[in-house]
PDB file of N, CA and C in Angstrom:
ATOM      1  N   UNK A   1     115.444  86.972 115.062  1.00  0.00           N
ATOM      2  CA  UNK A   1     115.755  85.760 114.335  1.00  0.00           C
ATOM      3  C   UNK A   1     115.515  86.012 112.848  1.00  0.00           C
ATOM      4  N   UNK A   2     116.263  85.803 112.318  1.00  0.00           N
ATOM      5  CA  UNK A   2     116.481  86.290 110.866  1.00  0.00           C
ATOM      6  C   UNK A   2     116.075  85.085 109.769  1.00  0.00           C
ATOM      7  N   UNK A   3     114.479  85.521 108.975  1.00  0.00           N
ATOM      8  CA  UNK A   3     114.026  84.645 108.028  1.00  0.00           C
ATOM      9  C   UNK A   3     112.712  83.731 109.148  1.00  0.00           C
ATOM     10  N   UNK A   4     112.298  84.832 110.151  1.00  0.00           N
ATOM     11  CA  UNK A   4     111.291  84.284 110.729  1.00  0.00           C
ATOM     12  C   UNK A   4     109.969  84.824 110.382  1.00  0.00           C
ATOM     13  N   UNK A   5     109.634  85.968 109.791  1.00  0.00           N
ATOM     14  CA  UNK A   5     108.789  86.699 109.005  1.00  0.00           C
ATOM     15  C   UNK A   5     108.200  85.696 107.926  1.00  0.00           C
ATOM     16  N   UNK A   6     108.571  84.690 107.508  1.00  0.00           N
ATOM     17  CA  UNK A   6     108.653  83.954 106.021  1.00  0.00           C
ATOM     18  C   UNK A   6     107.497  83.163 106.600  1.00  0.00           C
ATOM     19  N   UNK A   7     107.244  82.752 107.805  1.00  0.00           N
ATOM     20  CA  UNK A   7     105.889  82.035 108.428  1.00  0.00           C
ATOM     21  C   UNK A   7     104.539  82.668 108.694  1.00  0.00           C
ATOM     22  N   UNK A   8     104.969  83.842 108.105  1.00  0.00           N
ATOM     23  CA  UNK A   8     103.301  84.678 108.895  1.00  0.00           C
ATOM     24  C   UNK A   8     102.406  84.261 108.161  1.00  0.00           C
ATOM     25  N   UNK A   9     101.499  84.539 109.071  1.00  0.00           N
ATOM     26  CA  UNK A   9     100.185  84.177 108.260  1.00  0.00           C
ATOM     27  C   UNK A   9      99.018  85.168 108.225  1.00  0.00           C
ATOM     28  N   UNK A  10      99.131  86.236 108.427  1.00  0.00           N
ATOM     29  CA  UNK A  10      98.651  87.477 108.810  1.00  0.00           C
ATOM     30  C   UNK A  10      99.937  88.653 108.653  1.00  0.00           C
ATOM     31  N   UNK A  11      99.326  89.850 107.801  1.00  0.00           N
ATOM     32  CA  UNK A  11     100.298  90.821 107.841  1.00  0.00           C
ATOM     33  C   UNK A  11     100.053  91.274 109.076  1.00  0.00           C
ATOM     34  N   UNK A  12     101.601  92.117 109.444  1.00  0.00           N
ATOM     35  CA  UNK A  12     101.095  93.218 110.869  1.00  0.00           C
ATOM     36  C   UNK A  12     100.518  94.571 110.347  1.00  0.00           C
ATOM     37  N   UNK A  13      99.647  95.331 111.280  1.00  0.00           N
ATOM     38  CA  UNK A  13      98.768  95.925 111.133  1.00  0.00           C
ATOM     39  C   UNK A  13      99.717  96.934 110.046  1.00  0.00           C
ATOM     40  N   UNK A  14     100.619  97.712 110.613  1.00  0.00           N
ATOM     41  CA  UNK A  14     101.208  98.734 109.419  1.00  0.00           C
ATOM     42  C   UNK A  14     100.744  98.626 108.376  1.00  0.00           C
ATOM     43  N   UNK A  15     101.227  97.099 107.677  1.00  0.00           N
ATOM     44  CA  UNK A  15     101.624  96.745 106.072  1.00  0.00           C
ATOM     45  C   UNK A  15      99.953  96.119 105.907  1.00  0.00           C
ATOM     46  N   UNK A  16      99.082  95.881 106.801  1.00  0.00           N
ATOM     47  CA  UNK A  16      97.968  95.756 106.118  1.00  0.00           C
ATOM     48  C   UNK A  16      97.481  96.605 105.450  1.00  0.00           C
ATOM     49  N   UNK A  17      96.821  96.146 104.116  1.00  0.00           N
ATOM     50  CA  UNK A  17      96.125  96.565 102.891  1.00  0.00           C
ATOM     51  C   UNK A  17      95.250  98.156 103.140  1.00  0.00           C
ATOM     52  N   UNK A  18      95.147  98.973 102.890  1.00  0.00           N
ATOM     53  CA  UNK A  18      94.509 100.360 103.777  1.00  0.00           C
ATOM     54  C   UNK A  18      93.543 100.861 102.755  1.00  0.00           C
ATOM     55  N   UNK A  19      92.567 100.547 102.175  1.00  0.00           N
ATOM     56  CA  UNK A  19      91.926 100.985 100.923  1.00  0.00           C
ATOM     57  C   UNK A  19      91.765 102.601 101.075  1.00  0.00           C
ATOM     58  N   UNK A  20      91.580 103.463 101.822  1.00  0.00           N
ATOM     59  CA  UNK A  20      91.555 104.834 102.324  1.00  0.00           C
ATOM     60  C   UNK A  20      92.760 105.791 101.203  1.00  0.00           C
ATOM     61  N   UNK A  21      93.935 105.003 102.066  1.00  0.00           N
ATOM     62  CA  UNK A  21      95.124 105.021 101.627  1.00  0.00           C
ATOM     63  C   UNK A  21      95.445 104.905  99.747  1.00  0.00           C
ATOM     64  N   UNK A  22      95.225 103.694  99.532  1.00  0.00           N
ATOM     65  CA  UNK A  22      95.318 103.253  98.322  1.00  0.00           C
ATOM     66  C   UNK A  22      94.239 104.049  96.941  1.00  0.00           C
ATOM     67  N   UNK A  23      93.381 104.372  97.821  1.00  0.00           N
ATOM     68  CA  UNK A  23      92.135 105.003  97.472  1.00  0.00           C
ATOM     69  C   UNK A  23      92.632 106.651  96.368  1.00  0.00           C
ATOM     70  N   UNK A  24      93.542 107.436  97.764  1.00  0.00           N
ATOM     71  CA  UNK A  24      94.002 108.512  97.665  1.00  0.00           C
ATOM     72  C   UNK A  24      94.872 108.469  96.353  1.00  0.00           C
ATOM     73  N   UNK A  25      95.439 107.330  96.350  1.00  0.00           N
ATOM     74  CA  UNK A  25      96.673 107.231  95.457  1.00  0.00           C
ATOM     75  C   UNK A  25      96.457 106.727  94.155  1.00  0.00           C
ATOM     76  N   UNK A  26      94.983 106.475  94.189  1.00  0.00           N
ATOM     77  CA  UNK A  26      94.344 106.009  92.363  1.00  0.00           C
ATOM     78  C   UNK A  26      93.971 106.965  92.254  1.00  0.00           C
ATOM     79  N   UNK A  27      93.531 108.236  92.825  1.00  0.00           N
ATOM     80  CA  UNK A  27      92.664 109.569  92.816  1.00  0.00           C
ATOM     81  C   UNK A  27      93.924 110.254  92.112  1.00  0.00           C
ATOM     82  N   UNK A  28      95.534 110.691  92.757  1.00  0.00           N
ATOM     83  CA  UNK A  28      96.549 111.180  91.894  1.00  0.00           C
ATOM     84  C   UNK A  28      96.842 110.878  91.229  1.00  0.00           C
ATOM     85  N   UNK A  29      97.111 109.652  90.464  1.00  0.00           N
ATOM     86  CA  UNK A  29      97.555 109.219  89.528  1.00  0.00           C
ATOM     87  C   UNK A  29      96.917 109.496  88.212  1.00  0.00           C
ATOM     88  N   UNK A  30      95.436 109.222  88.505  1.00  0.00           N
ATOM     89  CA  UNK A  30      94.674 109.429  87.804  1.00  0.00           C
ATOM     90  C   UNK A  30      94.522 110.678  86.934  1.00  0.00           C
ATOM     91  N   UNK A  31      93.664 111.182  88.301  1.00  0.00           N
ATOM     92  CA  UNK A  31      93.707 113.192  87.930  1.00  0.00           C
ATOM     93  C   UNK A  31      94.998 113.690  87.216  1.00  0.00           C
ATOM     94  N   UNK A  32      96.116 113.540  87.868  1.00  0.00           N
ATOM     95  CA  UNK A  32      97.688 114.192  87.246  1.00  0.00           C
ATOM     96  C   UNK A  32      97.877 113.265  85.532  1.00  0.00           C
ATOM     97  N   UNK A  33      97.351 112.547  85.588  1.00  0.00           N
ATOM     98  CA  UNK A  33      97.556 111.673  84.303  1.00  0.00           C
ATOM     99  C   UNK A  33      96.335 112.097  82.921  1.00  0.00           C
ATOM    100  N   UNK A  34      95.048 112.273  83.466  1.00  0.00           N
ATOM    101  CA  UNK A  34      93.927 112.244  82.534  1.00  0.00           C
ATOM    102  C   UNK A  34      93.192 113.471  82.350  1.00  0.00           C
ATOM    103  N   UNK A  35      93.421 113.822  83.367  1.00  0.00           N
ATOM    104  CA  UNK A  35      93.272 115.842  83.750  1.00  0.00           C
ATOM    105  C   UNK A  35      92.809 116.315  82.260  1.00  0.00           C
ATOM    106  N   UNK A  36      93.681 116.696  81.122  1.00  0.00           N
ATOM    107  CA  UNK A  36      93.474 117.281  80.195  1.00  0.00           C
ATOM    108  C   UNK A  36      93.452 116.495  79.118  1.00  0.00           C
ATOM    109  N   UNK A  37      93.237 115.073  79.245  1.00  0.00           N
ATOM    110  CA  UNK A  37      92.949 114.442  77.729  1.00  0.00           C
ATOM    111  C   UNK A  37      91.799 114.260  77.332  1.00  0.00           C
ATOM    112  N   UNK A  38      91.860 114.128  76.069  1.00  0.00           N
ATOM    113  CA  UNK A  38      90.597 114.112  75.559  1.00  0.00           C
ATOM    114  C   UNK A  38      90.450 112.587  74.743  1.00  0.00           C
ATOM    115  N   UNK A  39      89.391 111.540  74.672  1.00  0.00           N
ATOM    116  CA  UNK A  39      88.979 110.778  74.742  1.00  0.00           C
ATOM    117  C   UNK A  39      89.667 110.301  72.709  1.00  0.00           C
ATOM    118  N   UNK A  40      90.193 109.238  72.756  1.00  0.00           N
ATOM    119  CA  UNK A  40      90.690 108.772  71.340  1.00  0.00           C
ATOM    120  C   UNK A  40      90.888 107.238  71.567  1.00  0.00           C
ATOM    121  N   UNK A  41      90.027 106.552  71.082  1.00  0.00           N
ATOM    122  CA  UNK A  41      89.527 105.638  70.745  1.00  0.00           C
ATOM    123  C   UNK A  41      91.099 104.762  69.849  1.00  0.00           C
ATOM    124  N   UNK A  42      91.875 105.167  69.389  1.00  0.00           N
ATOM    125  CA  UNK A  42      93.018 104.433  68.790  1.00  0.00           C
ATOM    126  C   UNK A  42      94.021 104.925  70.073  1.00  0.00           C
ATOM    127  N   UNK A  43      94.246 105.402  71.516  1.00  0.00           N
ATOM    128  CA  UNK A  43      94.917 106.001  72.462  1.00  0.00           C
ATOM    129  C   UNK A  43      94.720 104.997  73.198  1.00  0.00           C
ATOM    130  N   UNK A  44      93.764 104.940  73.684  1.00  0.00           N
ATOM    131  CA  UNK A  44      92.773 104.404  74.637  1.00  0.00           C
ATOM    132  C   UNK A  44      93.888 103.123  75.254  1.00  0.00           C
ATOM    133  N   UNK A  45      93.777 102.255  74.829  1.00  0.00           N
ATOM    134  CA  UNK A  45      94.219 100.616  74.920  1.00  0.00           C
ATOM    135  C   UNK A  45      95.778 101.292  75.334  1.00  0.00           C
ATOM    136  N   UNK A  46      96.392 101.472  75.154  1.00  0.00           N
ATOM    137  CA  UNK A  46      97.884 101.741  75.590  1.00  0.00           C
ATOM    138  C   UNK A  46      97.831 102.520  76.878  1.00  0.00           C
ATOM    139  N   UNK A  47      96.871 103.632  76.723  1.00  0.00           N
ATOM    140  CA  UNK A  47      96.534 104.292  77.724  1.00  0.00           C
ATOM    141  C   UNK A  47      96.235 104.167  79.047  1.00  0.00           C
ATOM    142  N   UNK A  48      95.376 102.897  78.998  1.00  0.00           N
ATOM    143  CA  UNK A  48      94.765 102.203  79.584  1.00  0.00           C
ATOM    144  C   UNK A  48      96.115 101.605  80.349  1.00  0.00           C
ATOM    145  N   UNK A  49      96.980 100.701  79.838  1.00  0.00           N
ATOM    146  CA  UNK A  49      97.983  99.935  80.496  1.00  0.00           C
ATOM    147  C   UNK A  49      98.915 100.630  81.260  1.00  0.00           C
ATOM    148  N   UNK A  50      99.323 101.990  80.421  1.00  0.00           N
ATOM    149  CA  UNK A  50     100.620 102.840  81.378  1.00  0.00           C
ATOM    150  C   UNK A  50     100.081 103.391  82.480  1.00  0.00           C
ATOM    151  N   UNK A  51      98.246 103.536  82.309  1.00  0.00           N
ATOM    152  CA  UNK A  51      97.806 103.810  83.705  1.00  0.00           C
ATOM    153  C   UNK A  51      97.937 102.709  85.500  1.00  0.00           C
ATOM    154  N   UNK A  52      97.531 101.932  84.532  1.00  0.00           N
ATOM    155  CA  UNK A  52      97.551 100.684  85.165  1.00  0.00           C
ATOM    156  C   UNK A  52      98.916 100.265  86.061  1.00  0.00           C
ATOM    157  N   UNK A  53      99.909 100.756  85.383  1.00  0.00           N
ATOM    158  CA  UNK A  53     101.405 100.170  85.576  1.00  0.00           C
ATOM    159  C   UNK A  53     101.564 101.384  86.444  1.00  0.00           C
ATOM    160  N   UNK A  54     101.020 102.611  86.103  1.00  0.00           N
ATOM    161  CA  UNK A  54     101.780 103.603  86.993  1.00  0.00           C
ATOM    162  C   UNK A  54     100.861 103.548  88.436  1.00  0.00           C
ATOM    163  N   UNK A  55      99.503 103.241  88.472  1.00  0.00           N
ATOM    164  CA  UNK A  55      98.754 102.603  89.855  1.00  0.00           C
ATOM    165  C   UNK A  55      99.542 101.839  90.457  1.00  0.00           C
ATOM    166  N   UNK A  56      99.805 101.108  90.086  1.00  0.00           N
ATOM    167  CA  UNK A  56     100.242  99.387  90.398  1.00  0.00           C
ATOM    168  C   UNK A  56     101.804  99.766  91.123  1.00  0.00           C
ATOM    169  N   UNK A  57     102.632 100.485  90.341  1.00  0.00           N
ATOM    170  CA  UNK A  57     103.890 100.765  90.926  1.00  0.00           C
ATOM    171  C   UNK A  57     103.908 101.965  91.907  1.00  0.00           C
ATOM    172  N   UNK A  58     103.089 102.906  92.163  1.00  0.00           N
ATOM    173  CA  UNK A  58     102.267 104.092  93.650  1.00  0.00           C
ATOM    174  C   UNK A  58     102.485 102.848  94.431  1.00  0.00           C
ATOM    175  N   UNK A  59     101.450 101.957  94.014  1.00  0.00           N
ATOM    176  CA  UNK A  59     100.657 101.213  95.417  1.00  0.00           C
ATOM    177  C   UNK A  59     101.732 100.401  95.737  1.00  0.00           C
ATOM    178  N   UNK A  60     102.497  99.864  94.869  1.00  0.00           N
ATOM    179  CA  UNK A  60     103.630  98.868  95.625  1.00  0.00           C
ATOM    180  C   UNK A  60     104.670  99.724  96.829  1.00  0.00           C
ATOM    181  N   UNK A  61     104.994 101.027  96.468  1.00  0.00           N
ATOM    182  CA  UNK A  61     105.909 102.073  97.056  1.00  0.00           C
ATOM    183  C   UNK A  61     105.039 102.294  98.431  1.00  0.00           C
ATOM    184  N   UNK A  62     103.546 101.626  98.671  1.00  0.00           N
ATOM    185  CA  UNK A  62     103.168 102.119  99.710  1.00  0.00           C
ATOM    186  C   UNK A  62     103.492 101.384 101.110  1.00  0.00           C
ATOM    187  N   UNK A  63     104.377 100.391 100.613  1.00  0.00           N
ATOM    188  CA  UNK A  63     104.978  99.078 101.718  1.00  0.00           C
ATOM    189  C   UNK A  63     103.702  98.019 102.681  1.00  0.00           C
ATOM    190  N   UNK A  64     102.860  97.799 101.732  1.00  0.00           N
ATOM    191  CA  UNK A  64     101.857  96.481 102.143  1.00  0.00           C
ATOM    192  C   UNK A  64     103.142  95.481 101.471  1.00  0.00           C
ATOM    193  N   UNK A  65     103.855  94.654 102.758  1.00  0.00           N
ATOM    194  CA  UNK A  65     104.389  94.041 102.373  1.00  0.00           C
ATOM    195  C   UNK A  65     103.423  92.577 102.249  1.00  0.00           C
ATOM    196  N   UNK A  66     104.458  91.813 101.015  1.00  0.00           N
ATOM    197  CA  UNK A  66     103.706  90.670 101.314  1.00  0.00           C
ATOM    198  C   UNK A  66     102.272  90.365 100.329  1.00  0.00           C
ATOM    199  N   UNK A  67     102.459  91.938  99.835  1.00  0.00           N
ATOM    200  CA  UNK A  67     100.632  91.354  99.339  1.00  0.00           C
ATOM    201  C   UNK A  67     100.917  91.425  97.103  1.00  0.00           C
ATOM    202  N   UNK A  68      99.890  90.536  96.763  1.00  0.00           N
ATOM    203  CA  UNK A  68      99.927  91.192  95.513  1.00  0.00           C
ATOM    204  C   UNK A  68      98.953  91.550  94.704  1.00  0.00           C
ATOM    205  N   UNK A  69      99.079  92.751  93.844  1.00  0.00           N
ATOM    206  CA  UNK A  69      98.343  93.991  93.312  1.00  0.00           C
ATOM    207  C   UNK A  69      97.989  93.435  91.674  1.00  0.00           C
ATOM    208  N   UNK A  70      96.038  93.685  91.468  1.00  0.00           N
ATOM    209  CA  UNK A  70      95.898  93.500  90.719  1.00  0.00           C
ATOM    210  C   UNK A  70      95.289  94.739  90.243  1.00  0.00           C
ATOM    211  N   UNK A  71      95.700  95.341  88.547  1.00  0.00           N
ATOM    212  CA  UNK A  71      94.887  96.633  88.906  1.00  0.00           C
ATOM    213  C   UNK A  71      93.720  96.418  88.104  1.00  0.00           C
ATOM    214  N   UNK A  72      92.762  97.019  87.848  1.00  0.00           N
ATOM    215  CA  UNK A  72      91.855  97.369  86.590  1.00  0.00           C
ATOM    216  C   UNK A  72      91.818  98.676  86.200  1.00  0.00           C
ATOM    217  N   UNK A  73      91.700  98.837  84.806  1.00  0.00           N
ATOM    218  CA  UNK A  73      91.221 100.207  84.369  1.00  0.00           C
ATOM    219  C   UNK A  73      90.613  99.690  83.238  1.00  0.00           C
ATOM    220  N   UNK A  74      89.530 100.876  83.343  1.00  0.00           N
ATOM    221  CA  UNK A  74      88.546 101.336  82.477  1.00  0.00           C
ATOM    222  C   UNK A  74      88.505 102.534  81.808  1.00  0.00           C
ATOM    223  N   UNK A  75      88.747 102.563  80.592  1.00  0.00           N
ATOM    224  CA  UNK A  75      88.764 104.213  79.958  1.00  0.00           C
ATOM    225  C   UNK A  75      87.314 103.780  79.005  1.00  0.00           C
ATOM    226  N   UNK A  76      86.413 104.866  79.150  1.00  0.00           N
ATOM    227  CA  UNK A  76      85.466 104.944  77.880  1.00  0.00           C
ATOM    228  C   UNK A  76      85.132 106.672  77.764  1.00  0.00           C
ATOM    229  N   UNK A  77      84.497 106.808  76.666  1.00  0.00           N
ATOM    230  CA  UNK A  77      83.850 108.225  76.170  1.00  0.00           C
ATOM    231  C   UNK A  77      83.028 108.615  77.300  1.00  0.00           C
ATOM    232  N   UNK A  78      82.997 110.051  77.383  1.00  0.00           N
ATOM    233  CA  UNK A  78      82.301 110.490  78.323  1.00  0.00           C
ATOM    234  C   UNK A  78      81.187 110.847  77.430  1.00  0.00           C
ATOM    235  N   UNK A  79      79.740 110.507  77.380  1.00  0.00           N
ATOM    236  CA  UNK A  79      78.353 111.249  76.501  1.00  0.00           C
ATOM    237  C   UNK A  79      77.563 111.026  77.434  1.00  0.00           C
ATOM    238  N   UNK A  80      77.449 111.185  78.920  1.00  0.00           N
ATOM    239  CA  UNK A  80      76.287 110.990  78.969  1.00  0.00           C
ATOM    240  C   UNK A  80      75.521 110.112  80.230  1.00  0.00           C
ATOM    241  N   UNK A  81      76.493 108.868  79.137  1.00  0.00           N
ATOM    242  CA  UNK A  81      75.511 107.829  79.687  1.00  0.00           C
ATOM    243  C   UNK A  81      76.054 107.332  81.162  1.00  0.00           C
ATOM    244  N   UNK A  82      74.875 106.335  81.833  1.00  0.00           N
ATOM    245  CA  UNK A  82      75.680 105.401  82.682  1.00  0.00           C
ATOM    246  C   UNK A  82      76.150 104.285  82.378  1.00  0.00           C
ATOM    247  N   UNK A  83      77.027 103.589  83.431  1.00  0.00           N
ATOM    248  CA  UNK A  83      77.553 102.567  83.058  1.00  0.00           C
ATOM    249  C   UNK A  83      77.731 101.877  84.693  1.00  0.00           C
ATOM    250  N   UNK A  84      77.085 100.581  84.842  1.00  0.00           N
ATOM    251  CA  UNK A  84      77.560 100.087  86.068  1.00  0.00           C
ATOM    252  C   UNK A  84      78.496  98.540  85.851  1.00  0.00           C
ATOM    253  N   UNK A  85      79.638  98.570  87.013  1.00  0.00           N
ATOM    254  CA  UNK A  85      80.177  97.852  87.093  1.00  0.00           C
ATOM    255  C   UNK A  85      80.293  96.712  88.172  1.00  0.00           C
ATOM    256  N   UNK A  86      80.986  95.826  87.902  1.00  0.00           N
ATOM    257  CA  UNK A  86      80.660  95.017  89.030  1.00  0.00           C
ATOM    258  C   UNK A  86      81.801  93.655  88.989  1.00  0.00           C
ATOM    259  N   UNK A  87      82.416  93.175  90.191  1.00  0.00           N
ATOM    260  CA  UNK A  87      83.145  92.218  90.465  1.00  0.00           C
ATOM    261  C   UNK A  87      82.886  91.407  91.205  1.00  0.00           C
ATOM    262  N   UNK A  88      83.616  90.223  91.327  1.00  0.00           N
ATOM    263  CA  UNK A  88      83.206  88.837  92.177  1.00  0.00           C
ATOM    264  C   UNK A  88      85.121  88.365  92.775  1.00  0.00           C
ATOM    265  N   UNK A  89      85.225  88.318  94.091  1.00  0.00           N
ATOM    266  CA  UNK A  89      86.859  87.716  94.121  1.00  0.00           C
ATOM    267  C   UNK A  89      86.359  86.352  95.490  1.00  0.00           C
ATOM    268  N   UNK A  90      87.026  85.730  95.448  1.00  0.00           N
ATOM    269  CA  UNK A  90      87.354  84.559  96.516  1.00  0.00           C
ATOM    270  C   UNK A  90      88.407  84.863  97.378  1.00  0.00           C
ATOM    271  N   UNK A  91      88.371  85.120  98.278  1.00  0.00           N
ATOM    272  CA  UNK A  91      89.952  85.476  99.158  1.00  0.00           C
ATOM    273  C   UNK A  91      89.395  85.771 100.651  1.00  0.00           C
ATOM    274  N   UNK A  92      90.715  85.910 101.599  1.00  0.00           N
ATOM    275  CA  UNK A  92      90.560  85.809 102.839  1.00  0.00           C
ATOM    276  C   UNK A  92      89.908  87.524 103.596  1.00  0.00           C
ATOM    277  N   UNK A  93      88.842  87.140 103.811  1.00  0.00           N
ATOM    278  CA  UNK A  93      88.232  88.980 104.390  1.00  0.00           C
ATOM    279  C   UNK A  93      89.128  89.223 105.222  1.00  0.00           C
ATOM    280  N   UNK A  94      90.312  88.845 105.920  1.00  0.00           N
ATOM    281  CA  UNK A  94      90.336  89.086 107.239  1.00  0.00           C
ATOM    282  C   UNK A  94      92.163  90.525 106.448  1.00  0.00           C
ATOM    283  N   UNK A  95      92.758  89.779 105.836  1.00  0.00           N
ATOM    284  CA  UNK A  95      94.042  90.150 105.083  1.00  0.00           C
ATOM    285  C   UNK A  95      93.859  90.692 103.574  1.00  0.00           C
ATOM    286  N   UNK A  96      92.703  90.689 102.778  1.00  0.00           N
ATOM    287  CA  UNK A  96      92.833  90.572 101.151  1.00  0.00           C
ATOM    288  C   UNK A  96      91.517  92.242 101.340  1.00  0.00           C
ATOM    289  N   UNK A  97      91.843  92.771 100.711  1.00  0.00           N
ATOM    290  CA  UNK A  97      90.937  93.865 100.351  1.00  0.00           C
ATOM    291  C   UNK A  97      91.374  94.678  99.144  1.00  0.00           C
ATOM    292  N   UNK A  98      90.363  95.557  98.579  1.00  0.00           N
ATOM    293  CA  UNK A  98      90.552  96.562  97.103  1.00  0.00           C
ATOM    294  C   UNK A  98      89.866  98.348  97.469  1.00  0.00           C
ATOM    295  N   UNK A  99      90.373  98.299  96.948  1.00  0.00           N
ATOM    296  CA  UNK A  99      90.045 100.394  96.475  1.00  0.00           C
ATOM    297  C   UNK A  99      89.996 100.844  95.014  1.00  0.00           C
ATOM    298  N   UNK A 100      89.019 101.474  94.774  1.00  0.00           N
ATOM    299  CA  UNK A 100      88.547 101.835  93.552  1.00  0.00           C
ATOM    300  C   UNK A 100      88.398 103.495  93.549  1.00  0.00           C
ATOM    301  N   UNK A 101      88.579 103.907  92.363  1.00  0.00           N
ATOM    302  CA  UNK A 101      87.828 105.625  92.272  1.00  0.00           C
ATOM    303  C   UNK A 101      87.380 105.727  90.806  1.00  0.00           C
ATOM    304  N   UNK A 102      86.529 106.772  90.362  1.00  0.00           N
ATOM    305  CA  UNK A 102      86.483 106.877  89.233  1.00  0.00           C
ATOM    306  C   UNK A 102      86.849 108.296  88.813  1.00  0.00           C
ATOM    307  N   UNK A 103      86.507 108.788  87.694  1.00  0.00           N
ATOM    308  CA  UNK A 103      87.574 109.822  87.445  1.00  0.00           C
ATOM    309  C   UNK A 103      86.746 110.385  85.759  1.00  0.00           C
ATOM    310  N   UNK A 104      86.609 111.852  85.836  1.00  0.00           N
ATOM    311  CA  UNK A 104      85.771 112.070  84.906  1.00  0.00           C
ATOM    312  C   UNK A 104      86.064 113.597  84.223  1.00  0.00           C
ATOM    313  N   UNK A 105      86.292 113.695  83.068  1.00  0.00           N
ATOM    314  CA  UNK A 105      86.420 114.947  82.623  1.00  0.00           C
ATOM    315  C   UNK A 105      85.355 115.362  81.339  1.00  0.00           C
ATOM    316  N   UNK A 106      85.526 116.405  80.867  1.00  0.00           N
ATOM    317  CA  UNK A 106      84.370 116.567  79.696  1.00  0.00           C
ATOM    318  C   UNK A 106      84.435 115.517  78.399  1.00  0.00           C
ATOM    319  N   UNK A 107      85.827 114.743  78.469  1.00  0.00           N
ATOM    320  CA  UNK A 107      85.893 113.853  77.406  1.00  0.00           C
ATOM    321  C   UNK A 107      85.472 112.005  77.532  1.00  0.00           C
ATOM    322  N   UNK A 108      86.192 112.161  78.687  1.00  0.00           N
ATOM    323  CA  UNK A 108      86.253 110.490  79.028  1.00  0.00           C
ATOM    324  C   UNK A 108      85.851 110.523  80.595  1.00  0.00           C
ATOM    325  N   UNK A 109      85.517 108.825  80.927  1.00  0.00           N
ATOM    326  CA  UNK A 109      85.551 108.205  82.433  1.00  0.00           C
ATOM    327  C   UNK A 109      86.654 107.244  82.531  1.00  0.00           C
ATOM    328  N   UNK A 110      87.150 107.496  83.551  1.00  0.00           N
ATOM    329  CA  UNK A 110      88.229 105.657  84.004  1.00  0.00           C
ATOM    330  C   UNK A 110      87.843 105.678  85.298  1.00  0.00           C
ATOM    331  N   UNK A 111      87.398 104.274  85.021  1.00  0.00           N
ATOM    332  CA  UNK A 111      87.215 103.652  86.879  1.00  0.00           C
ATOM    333  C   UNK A 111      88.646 103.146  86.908  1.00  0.00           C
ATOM    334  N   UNK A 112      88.967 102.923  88.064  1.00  0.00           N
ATOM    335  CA  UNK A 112      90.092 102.099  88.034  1.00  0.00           C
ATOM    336  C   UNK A 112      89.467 101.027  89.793  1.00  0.00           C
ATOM    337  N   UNK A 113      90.123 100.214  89.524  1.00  0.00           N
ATOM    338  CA  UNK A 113      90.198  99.098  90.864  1.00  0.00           C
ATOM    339  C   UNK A 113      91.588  98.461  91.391  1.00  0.00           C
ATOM    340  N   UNK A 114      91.943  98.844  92.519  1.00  0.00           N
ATOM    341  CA  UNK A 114      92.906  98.006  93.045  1.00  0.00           C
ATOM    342  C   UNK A 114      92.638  96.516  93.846  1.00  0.00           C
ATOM    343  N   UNK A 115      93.085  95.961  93.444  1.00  0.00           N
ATOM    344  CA  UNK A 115      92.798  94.457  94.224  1.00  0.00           C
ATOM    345  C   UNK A 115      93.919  94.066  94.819  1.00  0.00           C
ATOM    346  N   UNK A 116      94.326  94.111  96.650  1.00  0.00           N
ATOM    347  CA  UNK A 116      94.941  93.691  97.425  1.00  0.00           C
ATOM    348  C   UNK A 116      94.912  91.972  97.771  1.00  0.00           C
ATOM    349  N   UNK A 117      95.729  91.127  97.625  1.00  0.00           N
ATOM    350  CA  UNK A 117      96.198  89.914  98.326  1.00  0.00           C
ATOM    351  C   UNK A 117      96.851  89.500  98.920  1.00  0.00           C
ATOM    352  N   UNK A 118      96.465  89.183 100.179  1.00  0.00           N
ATOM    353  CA  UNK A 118      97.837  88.885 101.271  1.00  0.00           C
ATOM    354  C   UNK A 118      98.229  87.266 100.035  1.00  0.00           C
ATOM    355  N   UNK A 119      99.912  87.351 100.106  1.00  0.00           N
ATOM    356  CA  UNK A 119     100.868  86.273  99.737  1.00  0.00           C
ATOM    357  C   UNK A 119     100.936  85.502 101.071  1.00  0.00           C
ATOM    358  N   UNK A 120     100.492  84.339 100.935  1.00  0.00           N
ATOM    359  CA  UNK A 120     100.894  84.032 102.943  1.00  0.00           C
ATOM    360  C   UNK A 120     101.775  82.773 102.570  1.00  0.00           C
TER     361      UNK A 120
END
């Protein structure tokens, strides 16, 4: 029956959210992207977004239908220090989940975060 999908209220298991999955795919993007740069403070902010956009468009190609993708990134100087982070979301445990990695070379760190939402 065609246009009966439009009622779910739960994805099917396939297209559910797979942080494992999604996980893998902030790890390439990343690495193949930041691998050899070195940390510039007037870069950074632009940098930051085409990362973001190129996460965001991986994870859509990964067919969680139905859901929508919020990303985060974080670029700062690598010296040293620590830095802890931390989030708060409201959403359904059962359909809504995220995947994060961080990512580190002699110049800079980027965390990045994916945030999954089932659309129901």
């Amino acid at each position: 029956m065609e246009g009966s999908d439009s009622y779910l209220i739960r994805p099917n298991y396939q297209h559910k959210f797979k942080p494992a999955v999604v996980k893998e795919c902030i790890r390439e993007t990343v690495k193949a992207r930041l691998s050899e740069v070195q940390y510039d403070p007037d870069e950074v902010s632009e940098l930051t977004r085409t990362l973001a956009d190129s996460v965001k468009n991986k994870v859509k190609k990964l067919g969680f239908d139905r859901y929508k993708f919020v990303v985060q990134v974080t670029i700062g100087e690598q010296r040293g220090q620590g830095v802890k982070m931390s989030s708060r979301c409201l959403w359904d445990a059962d359909t809504d989940n995220y995947a994060e990695d961080v990512f580190m070379n002699e110049s800079l760190f980027c965390a990045v975060a994916v945030f999954g939402s089932y659309f129901y």
